[in-house]
C-alpha atoms as a PDB file:
ATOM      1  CA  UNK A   1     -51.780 -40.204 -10.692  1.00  0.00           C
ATOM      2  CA  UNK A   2     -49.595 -42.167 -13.262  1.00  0.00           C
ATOM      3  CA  UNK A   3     -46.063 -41.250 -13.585  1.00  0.00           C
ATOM      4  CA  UNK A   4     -45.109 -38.363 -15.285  1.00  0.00           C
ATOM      5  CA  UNK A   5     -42.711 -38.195 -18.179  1.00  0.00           C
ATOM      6  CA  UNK A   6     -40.099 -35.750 -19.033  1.00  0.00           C
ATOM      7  CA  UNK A   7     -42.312 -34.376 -22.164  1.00  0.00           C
ATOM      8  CA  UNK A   8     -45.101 -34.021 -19.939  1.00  0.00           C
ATOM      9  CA  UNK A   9     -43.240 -31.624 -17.892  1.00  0.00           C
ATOM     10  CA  UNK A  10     -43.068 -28.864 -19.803  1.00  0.00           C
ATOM     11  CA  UNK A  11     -46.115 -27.361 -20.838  1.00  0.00           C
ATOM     12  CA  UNK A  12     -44.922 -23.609 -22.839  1.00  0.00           C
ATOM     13  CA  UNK A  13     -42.568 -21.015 -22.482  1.00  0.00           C
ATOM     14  CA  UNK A  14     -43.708 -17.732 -20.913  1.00  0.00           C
ATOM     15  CA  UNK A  15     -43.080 -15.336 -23.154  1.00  0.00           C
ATOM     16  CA  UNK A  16     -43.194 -11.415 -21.708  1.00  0.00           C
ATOM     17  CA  UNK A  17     -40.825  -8.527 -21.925  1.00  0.00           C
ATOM     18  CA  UNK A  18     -39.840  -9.495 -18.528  1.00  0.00           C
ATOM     19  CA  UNK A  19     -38.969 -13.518 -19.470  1.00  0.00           C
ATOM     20  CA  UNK A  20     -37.700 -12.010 -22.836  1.00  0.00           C
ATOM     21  CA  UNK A  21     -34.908  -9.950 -21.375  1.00  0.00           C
ATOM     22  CA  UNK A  22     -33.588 -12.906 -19.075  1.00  0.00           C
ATOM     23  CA  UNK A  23     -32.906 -14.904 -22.391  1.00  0.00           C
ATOM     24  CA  UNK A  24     -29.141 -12.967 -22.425  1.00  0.00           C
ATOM     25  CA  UNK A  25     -28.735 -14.228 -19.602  1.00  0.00           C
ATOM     26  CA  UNK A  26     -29.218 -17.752 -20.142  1.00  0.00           C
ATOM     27  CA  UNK A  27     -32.356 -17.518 -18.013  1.00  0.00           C
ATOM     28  CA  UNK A  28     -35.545 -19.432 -19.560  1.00  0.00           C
ATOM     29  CA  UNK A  29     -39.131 -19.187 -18.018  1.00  0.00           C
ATOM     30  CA  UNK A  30     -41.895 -22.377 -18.674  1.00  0.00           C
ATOM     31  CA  UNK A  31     -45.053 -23.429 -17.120  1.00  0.00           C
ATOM     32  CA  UNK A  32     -44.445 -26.686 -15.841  1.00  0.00           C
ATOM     33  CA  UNK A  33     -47.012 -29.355 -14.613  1.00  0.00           C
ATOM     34  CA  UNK A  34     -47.910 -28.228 -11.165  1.00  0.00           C
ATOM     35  CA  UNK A  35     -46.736 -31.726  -9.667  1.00  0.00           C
ATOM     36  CA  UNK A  36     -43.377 -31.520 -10.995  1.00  0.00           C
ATOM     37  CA  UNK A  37     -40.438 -31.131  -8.990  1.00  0.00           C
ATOM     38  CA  UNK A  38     -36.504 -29.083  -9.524  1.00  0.00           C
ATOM     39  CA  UNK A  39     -35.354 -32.701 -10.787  1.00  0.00           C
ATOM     40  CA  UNK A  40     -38.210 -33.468 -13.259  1.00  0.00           C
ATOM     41  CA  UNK A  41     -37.917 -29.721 -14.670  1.00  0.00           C
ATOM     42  CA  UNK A  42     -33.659 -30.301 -15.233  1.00  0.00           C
ATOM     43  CA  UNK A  43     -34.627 -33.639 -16.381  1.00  0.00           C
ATOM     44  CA  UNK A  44     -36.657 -32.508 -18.775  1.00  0.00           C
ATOM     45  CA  UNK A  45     -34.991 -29.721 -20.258  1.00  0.00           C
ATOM     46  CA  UNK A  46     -32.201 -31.244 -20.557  1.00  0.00           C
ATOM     47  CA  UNK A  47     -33.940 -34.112 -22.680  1.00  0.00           C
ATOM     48  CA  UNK A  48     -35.827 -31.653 -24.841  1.00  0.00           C
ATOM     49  CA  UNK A  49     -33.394 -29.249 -25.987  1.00  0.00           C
ATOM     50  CA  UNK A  50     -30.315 -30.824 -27.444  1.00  0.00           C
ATOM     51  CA  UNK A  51     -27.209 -29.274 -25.406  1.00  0.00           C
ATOM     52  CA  UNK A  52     -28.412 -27.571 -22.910  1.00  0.00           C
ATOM     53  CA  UNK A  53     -26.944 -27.778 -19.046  1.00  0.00           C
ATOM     54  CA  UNK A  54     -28.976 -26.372 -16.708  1.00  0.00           C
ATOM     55  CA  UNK A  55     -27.451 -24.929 -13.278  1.00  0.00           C
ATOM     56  CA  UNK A  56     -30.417 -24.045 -11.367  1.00  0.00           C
ATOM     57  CA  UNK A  57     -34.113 -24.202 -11.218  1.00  0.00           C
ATOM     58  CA  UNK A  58     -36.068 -21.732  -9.579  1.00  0.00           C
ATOM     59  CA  UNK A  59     -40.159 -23.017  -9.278  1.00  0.00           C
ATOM     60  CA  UNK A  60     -43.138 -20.653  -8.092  1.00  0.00           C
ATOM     61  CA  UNK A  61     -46.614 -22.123  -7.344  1.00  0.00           C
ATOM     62  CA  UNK A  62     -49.207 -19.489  -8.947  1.00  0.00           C
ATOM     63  CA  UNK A  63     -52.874 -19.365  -7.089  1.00  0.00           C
ATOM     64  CA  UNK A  64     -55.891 -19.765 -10.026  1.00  0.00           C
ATOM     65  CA  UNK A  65     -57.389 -15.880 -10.120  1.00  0.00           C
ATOM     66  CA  UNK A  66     -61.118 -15.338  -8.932  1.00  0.00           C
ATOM     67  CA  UNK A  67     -62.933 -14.767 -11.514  1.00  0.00           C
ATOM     68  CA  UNK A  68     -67.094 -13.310 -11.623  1.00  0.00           C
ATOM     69  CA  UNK A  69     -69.291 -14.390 -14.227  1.00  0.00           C
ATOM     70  CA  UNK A  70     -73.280 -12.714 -13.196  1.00  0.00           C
ATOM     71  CA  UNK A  71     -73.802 -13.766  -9.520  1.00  0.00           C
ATOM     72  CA  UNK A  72     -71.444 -16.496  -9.442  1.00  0.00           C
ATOM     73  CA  UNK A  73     -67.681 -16.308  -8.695  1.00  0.00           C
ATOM     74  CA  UNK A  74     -65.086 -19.353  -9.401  1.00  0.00           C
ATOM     75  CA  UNK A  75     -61.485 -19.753  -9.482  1.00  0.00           C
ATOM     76  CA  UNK A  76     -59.167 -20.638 -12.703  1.00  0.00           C
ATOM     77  CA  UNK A  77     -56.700 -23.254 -12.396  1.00  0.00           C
ATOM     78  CA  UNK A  78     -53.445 -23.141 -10.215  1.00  0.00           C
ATOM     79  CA  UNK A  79     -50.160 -23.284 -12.549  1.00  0.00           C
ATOM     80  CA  UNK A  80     -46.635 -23.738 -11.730  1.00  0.00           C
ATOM     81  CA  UNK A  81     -44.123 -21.671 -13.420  1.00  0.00           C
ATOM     82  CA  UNK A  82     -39.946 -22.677 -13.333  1.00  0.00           C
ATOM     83  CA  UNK A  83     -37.156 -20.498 -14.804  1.00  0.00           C
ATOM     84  CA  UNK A  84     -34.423 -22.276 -15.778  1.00  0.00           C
ATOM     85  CA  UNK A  85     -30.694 -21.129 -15.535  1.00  0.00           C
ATOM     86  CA  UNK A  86     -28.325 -22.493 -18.195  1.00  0.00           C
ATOM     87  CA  UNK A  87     -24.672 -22.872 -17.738  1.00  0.00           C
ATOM     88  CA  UNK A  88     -22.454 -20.383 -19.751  1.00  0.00           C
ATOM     89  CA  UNK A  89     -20.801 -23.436 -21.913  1.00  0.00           C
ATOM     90  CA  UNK A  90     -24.433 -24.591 -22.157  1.00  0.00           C
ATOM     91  CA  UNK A  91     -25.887 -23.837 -25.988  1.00  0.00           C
ATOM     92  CA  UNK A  92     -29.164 -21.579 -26.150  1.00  0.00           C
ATOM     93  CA  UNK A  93     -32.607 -23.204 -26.664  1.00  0.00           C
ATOM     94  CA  UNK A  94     -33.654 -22.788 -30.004  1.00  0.00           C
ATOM     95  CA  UNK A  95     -37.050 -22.230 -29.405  1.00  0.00           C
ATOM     96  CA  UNK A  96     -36.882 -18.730 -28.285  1.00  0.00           C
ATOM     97  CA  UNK A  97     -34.637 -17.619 -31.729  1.00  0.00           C
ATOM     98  CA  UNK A  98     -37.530 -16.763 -33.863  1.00  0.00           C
ATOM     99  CA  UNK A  99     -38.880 -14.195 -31.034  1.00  0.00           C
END
């Protein structure tokens, strides 16, 4: 597979009560492309959204769900979800401020 660039990365935020509440604490959950690594993902954010430091990246690999259409059953895609941890001198990502 060709390299992958930093606005490939990030694919959209998660948004969910649970995601939601982390905002205050400068916590930010994505999907990611499921090849990317902790670097890309800081990389990346960093890039995107104009001053923002990120301390830590957590990433979780997510299993497609079975799924049963008639007789026949088949899987949906695997995704890769990140939540990103911003420094407390770091600015908050805009994105999220209309939410």
């Amino acid at each position: 597979m060709a390299a992958i660039e930093y606005y490939d990365v990030i694919l959209k935020p998660v948004i969910t009560e649970k995601s939601m509440a982390g905002m205050g604490e400068k916590k930010y959950t994505f999907l990611v492309h499921p090849e990317a690594n902790k670097v890309m993902i800081k990389e990346a954010v960093e890039r995107m959204f104009e001053g923002a430091k990120v301390a830590k990246v957590n990433t979780m690999n997510l299993d497609g769900k079975t799924k049963r259409r008639g007789n026949t059953y088949g899987k949906t895609a695997k995704t890769k979800k990140a939540i990103v941890w911003l420094t407390e001198d770091s600015k908050e990502i805009e994105i999220f401020a209309g939410l």
